[in-house]
Protein backbone atom coordinates (compact mmCIF):
# COMPACT_ATOMS: atom_id res chain seq x y z
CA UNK A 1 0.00 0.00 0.00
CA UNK A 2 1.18 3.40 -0.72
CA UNK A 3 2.11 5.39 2.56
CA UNK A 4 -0.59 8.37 2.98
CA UNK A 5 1.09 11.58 2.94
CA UNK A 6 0.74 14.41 5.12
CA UNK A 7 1.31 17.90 4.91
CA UNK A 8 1.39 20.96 7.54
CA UNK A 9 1.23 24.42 5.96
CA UNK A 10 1.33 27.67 8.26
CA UNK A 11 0.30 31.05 7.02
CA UNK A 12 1.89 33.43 9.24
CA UNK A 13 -0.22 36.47 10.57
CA UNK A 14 0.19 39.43 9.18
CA UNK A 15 1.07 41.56 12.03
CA UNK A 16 1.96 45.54 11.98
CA UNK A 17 4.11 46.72 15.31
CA UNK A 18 3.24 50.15 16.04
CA UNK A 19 6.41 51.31 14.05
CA UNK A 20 6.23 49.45 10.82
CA UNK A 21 2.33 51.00 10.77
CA UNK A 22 3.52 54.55 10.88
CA UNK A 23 6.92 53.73 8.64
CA UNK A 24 3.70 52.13 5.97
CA UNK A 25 2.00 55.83 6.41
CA UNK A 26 4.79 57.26 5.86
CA UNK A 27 5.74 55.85 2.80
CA UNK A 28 2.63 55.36 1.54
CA UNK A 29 1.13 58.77 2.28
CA UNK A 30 4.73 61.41 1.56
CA UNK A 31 6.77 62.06 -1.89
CA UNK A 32 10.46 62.34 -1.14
CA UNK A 33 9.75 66.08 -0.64
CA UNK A 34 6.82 65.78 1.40
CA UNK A 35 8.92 64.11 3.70
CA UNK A 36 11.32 67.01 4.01
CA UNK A 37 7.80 68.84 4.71
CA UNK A 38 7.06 66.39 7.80
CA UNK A 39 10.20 66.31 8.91
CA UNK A 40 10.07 70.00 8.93
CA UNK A 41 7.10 70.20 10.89
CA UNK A 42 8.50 68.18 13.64
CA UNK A 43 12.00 69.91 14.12
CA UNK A 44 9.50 73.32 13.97
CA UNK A 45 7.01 71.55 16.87
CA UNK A 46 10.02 71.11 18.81
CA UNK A 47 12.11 74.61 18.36
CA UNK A 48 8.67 76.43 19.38
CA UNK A 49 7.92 74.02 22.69
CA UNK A 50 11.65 74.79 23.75
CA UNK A 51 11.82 78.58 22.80
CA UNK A 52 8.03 79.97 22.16
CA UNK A 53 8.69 82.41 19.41
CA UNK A 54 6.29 83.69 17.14
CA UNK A 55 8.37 83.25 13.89
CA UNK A 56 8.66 79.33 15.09
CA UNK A 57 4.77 79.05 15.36
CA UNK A 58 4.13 80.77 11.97
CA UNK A 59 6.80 78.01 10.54
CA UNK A 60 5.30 75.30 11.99
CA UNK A 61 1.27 76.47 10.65
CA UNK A 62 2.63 76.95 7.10
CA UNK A 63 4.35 73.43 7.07
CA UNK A 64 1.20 71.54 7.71
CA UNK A 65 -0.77 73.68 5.56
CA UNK A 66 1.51 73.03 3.12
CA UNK A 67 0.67 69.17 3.61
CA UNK A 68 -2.99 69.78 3.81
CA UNK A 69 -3.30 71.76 0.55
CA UNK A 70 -1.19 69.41 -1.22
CA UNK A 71 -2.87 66.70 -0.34
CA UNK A 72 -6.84 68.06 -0.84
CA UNK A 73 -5.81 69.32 -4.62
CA UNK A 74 -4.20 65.82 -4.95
CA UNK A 75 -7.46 64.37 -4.93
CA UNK A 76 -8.44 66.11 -8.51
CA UNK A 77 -5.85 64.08 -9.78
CA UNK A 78 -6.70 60.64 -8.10
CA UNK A 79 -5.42 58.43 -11.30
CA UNK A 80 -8.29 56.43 -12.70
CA UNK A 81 -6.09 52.83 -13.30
CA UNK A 82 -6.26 49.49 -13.17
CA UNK A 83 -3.43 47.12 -11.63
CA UNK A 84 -2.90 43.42 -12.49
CA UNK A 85 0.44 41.29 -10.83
CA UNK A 86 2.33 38.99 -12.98
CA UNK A 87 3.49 37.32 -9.80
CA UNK A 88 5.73 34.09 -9.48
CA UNK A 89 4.56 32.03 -6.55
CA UNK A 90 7.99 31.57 -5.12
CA UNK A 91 10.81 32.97 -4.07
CA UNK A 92 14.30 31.88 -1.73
CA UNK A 93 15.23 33.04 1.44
CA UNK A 94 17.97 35.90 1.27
CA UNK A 95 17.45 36.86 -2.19
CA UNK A 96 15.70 39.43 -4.17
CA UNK A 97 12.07 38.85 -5.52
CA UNK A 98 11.23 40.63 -9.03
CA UNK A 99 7.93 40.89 -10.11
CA UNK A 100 6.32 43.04 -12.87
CA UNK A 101 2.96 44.91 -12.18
CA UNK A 102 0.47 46.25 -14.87
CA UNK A 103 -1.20 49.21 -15.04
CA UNK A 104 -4.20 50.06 -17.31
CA UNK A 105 -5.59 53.66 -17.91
CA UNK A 106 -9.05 53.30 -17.75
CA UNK A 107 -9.83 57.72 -17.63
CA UNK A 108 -10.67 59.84 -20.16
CA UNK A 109 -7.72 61.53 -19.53
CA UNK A 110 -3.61 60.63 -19.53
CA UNK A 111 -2.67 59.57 -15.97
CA UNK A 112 0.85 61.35 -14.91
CA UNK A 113 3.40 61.10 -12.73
CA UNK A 114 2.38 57.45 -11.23
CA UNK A 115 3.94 55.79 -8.04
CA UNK A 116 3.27 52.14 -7.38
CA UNK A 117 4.35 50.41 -4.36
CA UNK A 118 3.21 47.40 -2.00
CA UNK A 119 1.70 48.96 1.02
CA UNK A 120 1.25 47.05 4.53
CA UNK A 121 4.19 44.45 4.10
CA UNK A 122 5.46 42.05 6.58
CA UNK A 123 8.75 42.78 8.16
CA UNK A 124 10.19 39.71 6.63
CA UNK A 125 9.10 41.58 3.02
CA UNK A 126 11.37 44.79 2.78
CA UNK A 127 11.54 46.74 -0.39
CA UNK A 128 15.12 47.00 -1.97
CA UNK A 129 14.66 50.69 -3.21
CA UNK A 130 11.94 53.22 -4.41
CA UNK A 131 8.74 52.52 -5.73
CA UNK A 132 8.05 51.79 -9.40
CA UNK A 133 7.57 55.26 -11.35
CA UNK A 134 5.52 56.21 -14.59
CA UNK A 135 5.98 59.48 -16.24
CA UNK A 136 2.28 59.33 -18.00
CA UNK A 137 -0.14 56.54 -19.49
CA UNK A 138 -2.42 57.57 -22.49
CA UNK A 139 -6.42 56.50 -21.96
CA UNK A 140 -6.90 52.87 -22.82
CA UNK A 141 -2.75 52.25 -22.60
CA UNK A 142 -0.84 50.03 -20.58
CA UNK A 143 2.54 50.44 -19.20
CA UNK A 144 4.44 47.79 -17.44
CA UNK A 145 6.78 48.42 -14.05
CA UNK A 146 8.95 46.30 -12.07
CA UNK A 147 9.30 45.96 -7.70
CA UNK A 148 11.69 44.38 -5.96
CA UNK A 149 11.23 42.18 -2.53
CA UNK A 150 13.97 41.97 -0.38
CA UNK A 151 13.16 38.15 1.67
CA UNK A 152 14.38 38.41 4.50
CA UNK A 153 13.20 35.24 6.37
CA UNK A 154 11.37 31.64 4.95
CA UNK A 155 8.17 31.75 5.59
CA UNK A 156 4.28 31.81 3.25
CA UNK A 157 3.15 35.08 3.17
CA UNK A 158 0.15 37.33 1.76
CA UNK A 159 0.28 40.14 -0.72
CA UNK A 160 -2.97 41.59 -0.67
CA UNK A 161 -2.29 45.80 -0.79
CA UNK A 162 -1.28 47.41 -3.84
CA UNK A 163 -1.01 50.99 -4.24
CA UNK A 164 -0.94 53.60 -7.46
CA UNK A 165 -1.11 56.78 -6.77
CA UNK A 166 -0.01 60.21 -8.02
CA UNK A 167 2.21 62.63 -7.06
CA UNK A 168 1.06 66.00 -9.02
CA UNK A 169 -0.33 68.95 -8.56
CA UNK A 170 2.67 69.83 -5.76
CA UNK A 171 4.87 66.82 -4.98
CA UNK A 172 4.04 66.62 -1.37
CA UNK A 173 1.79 63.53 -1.02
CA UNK A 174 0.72 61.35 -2.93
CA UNK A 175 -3.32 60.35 -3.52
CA UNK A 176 -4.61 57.45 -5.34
CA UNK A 177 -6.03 54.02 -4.48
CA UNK A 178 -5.41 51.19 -2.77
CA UNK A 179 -6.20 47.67 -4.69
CA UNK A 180 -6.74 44.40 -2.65
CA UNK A 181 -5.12 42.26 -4.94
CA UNK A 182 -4.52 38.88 -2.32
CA UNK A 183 -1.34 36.94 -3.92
CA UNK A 184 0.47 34.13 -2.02
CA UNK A 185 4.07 33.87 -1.89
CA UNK A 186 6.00 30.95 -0.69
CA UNK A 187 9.53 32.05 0.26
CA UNK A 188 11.93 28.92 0.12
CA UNK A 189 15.02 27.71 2.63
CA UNK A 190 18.33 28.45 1.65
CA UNK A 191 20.63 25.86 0.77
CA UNK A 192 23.08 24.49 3.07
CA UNK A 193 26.55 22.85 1.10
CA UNK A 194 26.61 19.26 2.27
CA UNK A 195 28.95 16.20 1.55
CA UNK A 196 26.18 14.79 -0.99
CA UNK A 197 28.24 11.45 -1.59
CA UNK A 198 28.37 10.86 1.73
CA UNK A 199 24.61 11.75 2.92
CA UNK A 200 23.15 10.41 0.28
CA UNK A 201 24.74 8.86 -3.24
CA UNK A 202 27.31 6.58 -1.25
CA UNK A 203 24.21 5.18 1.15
CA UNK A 204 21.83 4.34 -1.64
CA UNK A 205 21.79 0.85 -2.39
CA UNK A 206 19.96 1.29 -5.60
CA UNK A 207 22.45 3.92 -6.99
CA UNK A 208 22.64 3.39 -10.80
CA UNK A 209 19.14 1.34 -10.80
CA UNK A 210 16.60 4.68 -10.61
CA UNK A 211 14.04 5.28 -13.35
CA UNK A 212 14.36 8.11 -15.85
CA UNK A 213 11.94 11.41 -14.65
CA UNK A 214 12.23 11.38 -10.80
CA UNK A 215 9.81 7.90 -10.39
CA UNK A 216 11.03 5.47 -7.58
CA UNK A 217 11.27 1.62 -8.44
CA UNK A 218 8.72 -0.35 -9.47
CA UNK A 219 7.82 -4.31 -8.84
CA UNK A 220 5.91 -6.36 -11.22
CA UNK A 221 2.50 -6.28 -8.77
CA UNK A 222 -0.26 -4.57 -11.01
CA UNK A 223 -2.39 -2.16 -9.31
CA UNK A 224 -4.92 -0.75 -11.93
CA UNK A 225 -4.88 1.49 -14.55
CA UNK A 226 -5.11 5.33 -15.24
CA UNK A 227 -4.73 8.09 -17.84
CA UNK A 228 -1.57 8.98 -19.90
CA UNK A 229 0.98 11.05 -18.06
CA UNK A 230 4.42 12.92 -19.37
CA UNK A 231 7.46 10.45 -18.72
CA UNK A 232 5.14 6.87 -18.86
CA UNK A 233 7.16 4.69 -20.72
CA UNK A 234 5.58 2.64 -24.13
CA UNK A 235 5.95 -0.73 -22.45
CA UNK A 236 3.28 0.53 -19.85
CA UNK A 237 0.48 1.20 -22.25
CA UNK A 238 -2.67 -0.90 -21.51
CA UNK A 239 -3.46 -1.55 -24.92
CA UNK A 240 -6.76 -3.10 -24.01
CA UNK A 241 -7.78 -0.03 -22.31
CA UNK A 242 -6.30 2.20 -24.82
CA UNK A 243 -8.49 0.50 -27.59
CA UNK A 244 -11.97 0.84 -25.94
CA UNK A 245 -11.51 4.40 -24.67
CA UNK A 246 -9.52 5.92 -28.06
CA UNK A 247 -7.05 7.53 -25.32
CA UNK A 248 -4.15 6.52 -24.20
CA UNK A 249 -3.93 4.50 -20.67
CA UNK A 250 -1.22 3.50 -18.29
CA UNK A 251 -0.91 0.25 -16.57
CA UNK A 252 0.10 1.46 -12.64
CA UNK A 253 2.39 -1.08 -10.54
CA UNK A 254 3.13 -1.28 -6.48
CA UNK A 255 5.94 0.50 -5.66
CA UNK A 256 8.97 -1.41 -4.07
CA UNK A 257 10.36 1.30 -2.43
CA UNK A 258 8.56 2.65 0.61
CA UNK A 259 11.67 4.70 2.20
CA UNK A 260 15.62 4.41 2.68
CA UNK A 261 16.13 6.50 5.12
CA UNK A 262 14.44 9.13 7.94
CA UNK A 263 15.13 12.60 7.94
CA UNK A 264 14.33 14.16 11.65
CA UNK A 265 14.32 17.43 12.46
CA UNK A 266 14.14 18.85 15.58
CA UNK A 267 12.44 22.34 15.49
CA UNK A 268 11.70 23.32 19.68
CA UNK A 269 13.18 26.65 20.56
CA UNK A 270 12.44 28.38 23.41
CA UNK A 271 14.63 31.81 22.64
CA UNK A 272 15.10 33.90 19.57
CA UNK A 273 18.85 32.26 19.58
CA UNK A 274 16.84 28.85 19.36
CA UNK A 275 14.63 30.48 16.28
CA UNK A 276 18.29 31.57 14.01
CA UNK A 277 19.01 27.18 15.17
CA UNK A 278 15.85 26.60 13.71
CA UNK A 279 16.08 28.29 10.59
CA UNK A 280 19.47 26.42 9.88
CA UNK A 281 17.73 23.23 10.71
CA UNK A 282 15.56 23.85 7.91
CA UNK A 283 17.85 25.13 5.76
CA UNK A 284 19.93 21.62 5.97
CA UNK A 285 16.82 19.49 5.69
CA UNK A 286 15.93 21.27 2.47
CA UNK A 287 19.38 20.39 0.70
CA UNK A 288 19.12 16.75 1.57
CA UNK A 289 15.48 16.26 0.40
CA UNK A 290 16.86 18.32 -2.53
CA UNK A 291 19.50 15.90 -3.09
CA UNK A 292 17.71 12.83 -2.25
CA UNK A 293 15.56 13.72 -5.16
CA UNK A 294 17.90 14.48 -7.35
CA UNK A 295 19.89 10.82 -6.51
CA UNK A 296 16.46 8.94 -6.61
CA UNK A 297 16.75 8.03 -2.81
CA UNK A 298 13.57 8.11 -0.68
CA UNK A 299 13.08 10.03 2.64
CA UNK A 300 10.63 10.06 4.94
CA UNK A 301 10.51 13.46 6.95
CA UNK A 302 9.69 13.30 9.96
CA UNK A 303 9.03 16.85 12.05
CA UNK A 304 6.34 18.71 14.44
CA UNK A 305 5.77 22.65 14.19
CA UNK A 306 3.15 24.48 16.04
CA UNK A 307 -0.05 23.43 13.41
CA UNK A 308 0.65 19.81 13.84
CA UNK A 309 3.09 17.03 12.41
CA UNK A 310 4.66 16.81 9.31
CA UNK A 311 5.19 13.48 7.71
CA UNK A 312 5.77 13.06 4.39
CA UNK A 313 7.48 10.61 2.37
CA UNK A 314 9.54 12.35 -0.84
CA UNK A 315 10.54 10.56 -3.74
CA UNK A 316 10.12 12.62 -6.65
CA UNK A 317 9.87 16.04 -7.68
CA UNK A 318 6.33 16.94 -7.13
CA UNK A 319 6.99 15.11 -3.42
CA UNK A 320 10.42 17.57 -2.87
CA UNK A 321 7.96 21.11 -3.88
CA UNK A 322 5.23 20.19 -1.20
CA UNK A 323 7.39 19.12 1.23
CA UNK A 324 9.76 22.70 0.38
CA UNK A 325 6.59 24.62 0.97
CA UNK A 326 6.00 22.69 4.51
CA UNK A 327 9.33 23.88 5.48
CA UNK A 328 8.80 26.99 4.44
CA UNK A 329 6.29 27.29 6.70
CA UNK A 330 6.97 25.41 9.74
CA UNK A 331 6.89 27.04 12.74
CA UNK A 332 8.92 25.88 16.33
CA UNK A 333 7.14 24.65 19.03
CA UNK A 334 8.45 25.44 22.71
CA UNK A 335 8.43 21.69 23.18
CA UNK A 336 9.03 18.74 21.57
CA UNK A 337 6.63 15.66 22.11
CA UNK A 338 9.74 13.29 22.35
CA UNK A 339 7.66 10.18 23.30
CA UNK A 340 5.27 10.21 20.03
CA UNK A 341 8.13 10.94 18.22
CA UNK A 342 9.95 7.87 18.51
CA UNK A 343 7.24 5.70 17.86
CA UNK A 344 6.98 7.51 15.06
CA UNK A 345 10.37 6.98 13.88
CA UNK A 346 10.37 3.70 15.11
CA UNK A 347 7.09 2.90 12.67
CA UNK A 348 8.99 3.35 9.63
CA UNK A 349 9.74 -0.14 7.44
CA UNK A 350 12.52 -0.63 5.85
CA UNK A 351 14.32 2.14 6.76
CA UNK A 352 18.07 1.54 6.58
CA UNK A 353 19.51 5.45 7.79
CA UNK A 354 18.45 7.75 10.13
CA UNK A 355 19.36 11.38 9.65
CA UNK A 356 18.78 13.19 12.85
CA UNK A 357 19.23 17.51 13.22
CA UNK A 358 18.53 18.88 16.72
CA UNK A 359 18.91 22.29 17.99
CA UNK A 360 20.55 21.32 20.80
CA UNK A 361 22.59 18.37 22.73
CA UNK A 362 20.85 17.21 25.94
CA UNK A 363 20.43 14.23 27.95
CA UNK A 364 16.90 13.63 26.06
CA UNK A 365 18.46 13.38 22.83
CA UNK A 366 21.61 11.83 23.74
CA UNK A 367 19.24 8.56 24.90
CA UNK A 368 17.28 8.78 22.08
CA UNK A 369 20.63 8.47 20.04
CA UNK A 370 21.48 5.77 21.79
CA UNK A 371 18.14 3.74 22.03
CA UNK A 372 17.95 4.16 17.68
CA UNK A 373 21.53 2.79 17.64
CA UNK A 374 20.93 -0.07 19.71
CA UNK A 375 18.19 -0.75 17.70
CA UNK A 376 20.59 -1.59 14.82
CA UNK A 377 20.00 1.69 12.73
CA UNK A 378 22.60 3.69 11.02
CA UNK A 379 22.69 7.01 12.51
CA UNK A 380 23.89 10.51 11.13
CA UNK A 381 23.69 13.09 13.67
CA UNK A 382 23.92 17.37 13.29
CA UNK A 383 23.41 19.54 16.02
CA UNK A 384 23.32 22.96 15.80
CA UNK A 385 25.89 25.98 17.27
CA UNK A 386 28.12 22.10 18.76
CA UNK A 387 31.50 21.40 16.63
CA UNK A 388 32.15 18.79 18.82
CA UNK A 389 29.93 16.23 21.03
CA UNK A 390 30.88 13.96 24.22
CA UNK A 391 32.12 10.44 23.81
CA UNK A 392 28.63 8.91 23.33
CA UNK A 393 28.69 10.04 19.42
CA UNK A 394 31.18 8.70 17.28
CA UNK A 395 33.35 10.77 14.64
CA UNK A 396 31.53 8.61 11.70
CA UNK A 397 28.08 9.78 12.71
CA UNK A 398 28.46 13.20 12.69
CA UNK A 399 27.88 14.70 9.48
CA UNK A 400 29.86 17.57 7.77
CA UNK A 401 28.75 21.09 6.82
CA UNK A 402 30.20 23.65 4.86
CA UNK A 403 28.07 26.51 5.13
């Protein structure tokens, strides 16, 4: 029987300190010089509550009517437009996300001086520079602009505020609109460089045997049939099949190959030191799915976060982008259920290697080492922030990392 997979996904919410609130205001709501304007007003406010004077009060009334006025004649040119996001639906941890944004002129009249920008963003979404600009847009035209993400942190995020707005009649503020345009984006693990002959090519006992497009072995057991797919092979046609429907149908077999090996992770922190441990955990566990696929070696993941367990068994492609969005997503818990862990690990058939990545070296781990050993398993063992471990873990256990 094929294993039931099960997947954990964790939308984090979208929460605005106090600071990054005001700093979406006031990026949202000021032009480069209507910032000078506010920033004006405030070193004003202050002169005239230490000193009183008359020509520091008349400073500070003609800076905020400045903003006011702007801002009321703004509305006359509130740009009648239309947005649309061309927006790929994932991105990696540390690097820079590009995506293009269109904008349609639905007025009767050409909209000018255009700023478009992402407003109310996470602060693990920064932007890398200035919003998008367009000098003018004829009625019925569209123009195309680019923004930039900065990703700070993994995680699955919403996009769901997207601004255009205008800058004219003064340059102070800017007016416009504010789409809800909802958009999910999944931002990946890094990588992690690992020993990949060692983890996984020089452990797999099939190495050389795998079948072409990412499948896993096959046995000669029939199962049933179902429709055509990209990469079937012509010696699994069901020609009987074929000839009744007029379509083409594949003959399906049991797979042989549940899992090799177990992949644990161990994702409790109780401190935001714990949380960077965390991160790095998942960042390893994402290079050796990433190369188990690519050798044709199954893994069985094997990890709780704060929705719930994950437990998934990966042995092709589609397997290794479901399980990258789990980990994109999972969140710590404060404490691990150690217990229903181990029967859990424990479950698995067949399994041959266990891969195990904690955040820390205690006493529950270290007899949890020791019980899967004596078991008969092979053990490879990385903890996080510890170059070297007591006595009870041996030198051929402990896996290498180079970044």
């Amino acid at each position: 029987m094929t294993r039931r997979k099960r997947w954990s996904f964790w939308m984090p919410p979208l929460e605005h300190p106090p600071i990054l609130a005001m700093d979406d205001l006031y990026r949202g709501l000021l032009s480069d010089s209507g910032r000078v304007v506010l920033w004006g007003i405030l070193i004003t406010a202050l002169s005239l509550i230490a000193s009183g004077a008359y020509a520091m009060s008349v400073a500070l009334g003609f800076c905020i009517a400045t903003l006011l006025v702007a801002y009321l004649l703004g509305i006359f040119f509130k740009p009648n437009v239309v947005l649309r996001r061309e927006f790929p639906d994932q991105a990696m941890e540390g690097s820079v996300l590009n995506y293009r944004i269109e904008v349609t002129n639905n007025g009767r009249r050409t909209a000018r001086q255009l700023i478009i920008e992402e407003r109310g963003l996470v602060p693990e979404l920064r932007p890398t520079s200035q919003p998008a600009e367009i000098t003018a847009i004829p009625p019925g035209e569209s123009r195309w602009v680019t923004l930039k993400l900065n990703c700070l942190r993994r995680g699955v995020y919403s996009l769901d505020r997207l601004q255009v707005s205008s800058v004219l009649p003064t340059g102070f503020t800017k007016v416009g609109r504010v789409e809800r345009i909802q958009c999910k984006i999944v931002v990946l693990p890094s990588f992690s460089v690992i020993r990949v002959p060692k983890l996984i090519a020089d452990s797999n006992p099939r190495k050389g045997q795998g079948i072409a497009n990412g499948t896993v072995g096959q046995s000669s057991e029939f199962l049933s049939v179902r429709q055509w797919r990209s990469g079937d092979q012509l010696r699994d046609v069901h020609w009987r099949s074929t000839a009744r429907t007029g379509e083409l149908i594949a003959k399906e077999f049991q797979s042989e190959l549940s899992v090799q090996s177990i992949l644990f992770l161990d994702l409790e922190a109780r401190s935001a030191a714990d949380e960077v441990k965390v991160d790095r955990v998942i960042s390893f566990a994402a290079s050796v799915v990433k190369q188990g696929v690519m050798h044709q070696y199954g893994i069985e993941l094997i990890a709780t976060c704060r929705t719930g367990l994950i437990e998934a068994t990966i042995q092709n492609h589609q397997d290794f982008e479901l399980s990258m969005e789990a980990l994109a997503g999972a969140e710590s818990v404060s404490r691990n259920d150690w217990a229903a862990l181990e029967m859990i690990v424990k479950a698995q058939d067949r399994v041959q290697l266990i891969i195990l990545v904690f955040t820390k070296w205690d006493k529950v781990r270290s007899e949890m080492v020791k019980d899967l050993r004596s078991r008969g398993y092979l053990i490879w063992l990385r903890v996080e922030g510890e170059s070297r471990l007591s006595e009870e873990v041996q030198s051929d256990e402990m896996i290498e990392v180079f970044a």
